[in-house]
Protein backbone atom coordinates (compact mmCIF):
# COMPACT_ATOMS: atom_id res chain seq x y z
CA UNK A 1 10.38 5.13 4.58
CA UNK A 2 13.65 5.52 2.94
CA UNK A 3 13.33 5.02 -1.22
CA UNK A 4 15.75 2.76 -2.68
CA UNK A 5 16.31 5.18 -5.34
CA UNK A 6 20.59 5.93 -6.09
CA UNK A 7 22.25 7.54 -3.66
CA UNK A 8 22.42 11.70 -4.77
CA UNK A 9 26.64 11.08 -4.72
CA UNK A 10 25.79 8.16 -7.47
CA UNK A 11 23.28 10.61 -9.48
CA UNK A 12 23.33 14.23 -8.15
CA UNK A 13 21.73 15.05 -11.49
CA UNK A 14 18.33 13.75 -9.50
CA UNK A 15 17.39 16.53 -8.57
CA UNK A 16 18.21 18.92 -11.51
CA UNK A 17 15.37 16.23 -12.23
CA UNK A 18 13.00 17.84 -9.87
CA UNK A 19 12.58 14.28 -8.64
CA UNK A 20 11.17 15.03 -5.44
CA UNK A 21 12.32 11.44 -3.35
CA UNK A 22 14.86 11.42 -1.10
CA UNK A 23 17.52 9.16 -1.50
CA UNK A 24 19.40 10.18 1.83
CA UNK A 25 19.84 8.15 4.72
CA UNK A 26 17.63 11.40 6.26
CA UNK A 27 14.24 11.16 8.78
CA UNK A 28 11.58 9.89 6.29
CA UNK A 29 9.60 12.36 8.19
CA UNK A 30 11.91 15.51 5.82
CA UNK A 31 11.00 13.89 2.79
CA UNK A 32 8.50 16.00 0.52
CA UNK A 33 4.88 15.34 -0.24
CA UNK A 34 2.62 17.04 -3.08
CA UNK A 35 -0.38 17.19 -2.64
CA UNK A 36 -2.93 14.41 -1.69
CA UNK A 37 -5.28 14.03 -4.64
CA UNK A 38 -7.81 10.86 -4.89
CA UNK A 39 -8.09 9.63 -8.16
CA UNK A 40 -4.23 10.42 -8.93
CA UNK A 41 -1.16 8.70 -8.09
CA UNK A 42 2.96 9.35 -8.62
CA UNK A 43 5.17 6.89 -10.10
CA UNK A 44 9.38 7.33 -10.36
CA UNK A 45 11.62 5.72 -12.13
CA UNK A 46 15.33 6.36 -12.25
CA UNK A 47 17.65 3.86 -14.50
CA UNK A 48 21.34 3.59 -13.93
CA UNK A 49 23.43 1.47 -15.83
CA UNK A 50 21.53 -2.40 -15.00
CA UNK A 51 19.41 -0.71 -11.78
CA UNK A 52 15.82 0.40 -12.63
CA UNK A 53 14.56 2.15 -8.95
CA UNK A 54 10.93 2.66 -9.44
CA UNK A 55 8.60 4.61 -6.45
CA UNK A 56 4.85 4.05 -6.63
CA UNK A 57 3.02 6.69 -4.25
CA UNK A 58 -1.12 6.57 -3.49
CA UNK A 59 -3.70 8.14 -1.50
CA UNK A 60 -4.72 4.77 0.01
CA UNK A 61 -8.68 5.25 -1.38
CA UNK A 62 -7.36 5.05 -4.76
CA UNK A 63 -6.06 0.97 -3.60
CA UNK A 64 -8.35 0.24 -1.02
CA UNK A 65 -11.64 2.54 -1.42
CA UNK A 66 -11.07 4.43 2.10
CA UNK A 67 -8.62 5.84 3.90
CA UNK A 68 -9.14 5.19 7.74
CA UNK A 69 -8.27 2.67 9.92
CA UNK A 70 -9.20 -1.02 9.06
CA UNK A 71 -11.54 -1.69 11.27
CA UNK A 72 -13.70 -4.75 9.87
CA UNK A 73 -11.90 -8.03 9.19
CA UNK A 74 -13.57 -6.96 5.49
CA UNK A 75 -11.28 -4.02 5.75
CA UNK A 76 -8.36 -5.65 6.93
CA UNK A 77 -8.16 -8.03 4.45
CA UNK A 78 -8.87 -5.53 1.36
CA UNK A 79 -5.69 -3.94 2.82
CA UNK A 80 -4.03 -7.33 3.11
CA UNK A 81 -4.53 -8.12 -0.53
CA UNK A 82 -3.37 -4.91 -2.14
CA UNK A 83 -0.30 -5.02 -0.01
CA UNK A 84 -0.07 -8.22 -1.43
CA UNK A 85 -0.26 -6.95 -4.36
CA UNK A 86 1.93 -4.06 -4.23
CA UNK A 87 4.90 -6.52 -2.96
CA UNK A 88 4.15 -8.48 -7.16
CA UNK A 89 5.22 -5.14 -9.36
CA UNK A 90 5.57 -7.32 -12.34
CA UNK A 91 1.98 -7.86 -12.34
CA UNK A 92 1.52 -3.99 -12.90
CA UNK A 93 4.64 -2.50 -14.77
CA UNK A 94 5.35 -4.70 -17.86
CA UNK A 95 9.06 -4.45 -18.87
CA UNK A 96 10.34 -5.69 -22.04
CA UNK A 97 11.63 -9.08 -21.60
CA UNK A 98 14.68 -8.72 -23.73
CA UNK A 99 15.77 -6.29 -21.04
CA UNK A 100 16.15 -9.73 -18.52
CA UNK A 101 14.54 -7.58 -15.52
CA UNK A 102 14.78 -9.53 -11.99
CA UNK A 103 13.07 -7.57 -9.37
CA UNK A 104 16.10 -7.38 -6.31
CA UNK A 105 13.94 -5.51 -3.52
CA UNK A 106 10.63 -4.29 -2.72
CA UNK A 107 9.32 -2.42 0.44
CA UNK A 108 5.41 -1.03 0.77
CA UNK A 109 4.47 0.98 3.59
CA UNK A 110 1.12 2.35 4.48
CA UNK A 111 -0.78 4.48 7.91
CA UNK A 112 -3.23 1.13 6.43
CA UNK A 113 -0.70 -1.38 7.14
CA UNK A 114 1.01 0.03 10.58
CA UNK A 115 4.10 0.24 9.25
CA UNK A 116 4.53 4.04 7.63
CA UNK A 117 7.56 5.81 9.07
CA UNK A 118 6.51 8.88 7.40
CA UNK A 119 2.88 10.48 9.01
CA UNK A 120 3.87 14.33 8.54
CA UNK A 121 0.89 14.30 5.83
CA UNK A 122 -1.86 12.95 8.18
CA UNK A 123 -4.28 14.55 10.87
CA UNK A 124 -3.93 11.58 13.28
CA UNK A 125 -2.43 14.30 16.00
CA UNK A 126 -5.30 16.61 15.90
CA UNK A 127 -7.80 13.54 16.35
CA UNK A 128 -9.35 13.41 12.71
CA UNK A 129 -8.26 10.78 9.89
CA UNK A 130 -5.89 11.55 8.04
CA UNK A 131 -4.77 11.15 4.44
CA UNK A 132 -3.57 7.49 4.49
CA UNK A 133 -0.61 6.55 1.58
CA UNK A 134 0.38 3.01 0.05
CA UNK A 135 4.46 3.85 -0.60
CA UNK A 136 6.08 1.02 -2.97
CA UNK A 137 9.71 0.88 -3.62
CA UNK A 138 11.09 -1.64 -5.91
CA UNK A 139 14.77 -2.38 -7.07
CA UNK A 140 15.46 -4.52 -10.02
CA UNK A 141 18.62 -5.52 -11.78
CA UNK A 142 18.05 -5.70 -15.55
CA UNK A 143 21.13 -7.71 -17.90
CA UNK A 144 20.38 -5.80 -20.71
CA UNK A 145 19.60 -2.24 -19.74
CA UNK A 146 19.48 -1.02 -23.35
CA UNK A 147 16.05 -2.88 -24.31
CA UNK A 148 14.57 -1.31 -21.48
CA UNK A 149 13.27 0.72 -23.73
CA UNK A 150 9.53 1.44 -22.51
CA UNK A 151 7.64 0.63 -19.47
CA UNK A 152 3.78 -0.64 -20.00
CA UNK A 153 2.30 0.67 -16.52
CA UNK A 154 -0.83 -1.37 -16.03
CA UNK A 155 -1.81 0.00 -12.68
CA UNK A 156 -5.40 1.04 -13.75
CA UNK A 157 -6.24 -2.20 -15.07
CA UNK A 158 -5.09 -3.46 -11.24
CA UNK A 159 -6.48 -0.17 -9.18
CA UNK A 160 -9.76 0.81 -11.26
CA UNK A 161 -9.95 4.15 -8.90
CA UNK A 162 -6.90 5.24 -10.45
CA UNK A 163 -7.38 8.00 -12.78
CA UNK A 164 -4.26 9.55 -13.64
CA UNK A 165 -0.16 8.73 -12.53
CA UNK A 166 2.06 11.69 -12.89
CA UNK A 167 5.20 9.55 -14.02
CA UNK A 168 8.56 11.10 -13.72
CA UNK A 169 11.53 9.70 -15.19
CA UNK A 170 15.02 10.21 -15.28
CA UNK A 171 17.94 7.90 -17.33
CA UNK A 172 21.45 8.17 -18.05
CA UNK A 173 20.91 10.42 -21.11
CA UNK A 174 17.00 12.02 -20.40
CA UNK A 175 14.99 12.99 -18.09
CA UNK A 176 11.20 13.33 -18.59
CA UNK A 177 7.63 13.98 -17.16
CA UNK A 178 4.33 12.93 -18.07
CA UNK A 179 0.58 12.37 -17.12
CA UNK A 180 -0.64 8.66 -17.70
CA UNK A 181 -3.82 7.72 -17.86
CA UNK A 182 -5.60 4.28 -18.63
CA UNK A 183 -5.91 5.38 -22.30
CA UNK A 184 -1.87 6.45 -22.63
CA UNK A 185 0.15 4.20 -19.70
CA UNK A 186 3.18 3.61 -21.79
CA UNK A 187 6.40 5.31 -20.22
CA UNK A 188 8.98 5.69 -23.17
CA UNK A 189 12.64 5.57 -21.28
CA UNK A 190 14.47 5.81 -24.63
């Protein structure tokens, strides 16, 4: 999948960020993975003058309770609604209104959903299941980038499974790290 995150000409300083996505117009298939933990997802956020480029990356048990193919229409529609719900980001990262955020693009890819470019992580060639992924890339365009301030990420109130998000950030004047969890899921840009 390629991330909608700046281009590296835009903001080379990316990865002095140790931002691991890949911004490049590169094979998806280059693009690094860490390691495939249930219970903890990634979420990156890069803010450039009125563009806030946010990545949400899951082991798909952490969305959906399994990983394999959906096989029962049970399954397939579990997978239907959280792609669903992927696709509504506002429902799950509250931004400050004052900061007039309107959501420009949004692409989710999953093994789950058939549409993953990006299966260098999964078994599926050696015959066993692999380690499905729920990818969620998001663009918005904010008028007032200056009360974006802090980001309220509500994702364990929306994915109970959840247990921790290792949130990287990176802004015109910082760049910062941190482990959320459902107790401390604010994400301080400024």
């Amino acid at each position: 999948m390629k991330s909608i995150l700046p281009t590296p000409l835009a903001f080379g300083f990316l990865l002095a960020a140790s931002i691991t996505v890949t911004a490049r117009s590169e094979p998806s298939h280059h693009r690094e993975h860490s390691a495939h933990e249930h219970g903890v997802a990634e979420l990156k956020l890069a803010l450039s003058d009125h563009d806030l480029s946010v990545e949400f990356d899951s082991p798909a048990v952490n969305l959906v309770g399994f990983e394999h193919a959906a096989t029962s229409e049970k399954d397939r529609q579990v997978v239907a609604n959280v792609a669903q719900n992927l696709r509504l980001p506002l429902t799950f990262l509250a931004l400050p209104s004052a900061a007039h955020c309107t959501l420009t693009k949004t692409a989710v890819e999953s093994e789950l959903l058939g549409n993953a470019t990006d299966t260098s992580h999964s078994d599926h060639k050696n015959g066993h299941e692999g380690h499905a992924d729920f990818i969620a890339n998001y663009q918005f365009h904010c008028k007032d980038p200056q009360a974006l301030n802090v980001v309220d990420v509500l994702l364990f109130k929306t994915f109970t499974d959840i247990e921790r998000i290792s949130a990287q950030w990176l802004t015109a004047t910082s760049q910062n790290a941190k482990v959320l969890t459902p107790a401390d899921h604010f994400i301080r840009l400024q």
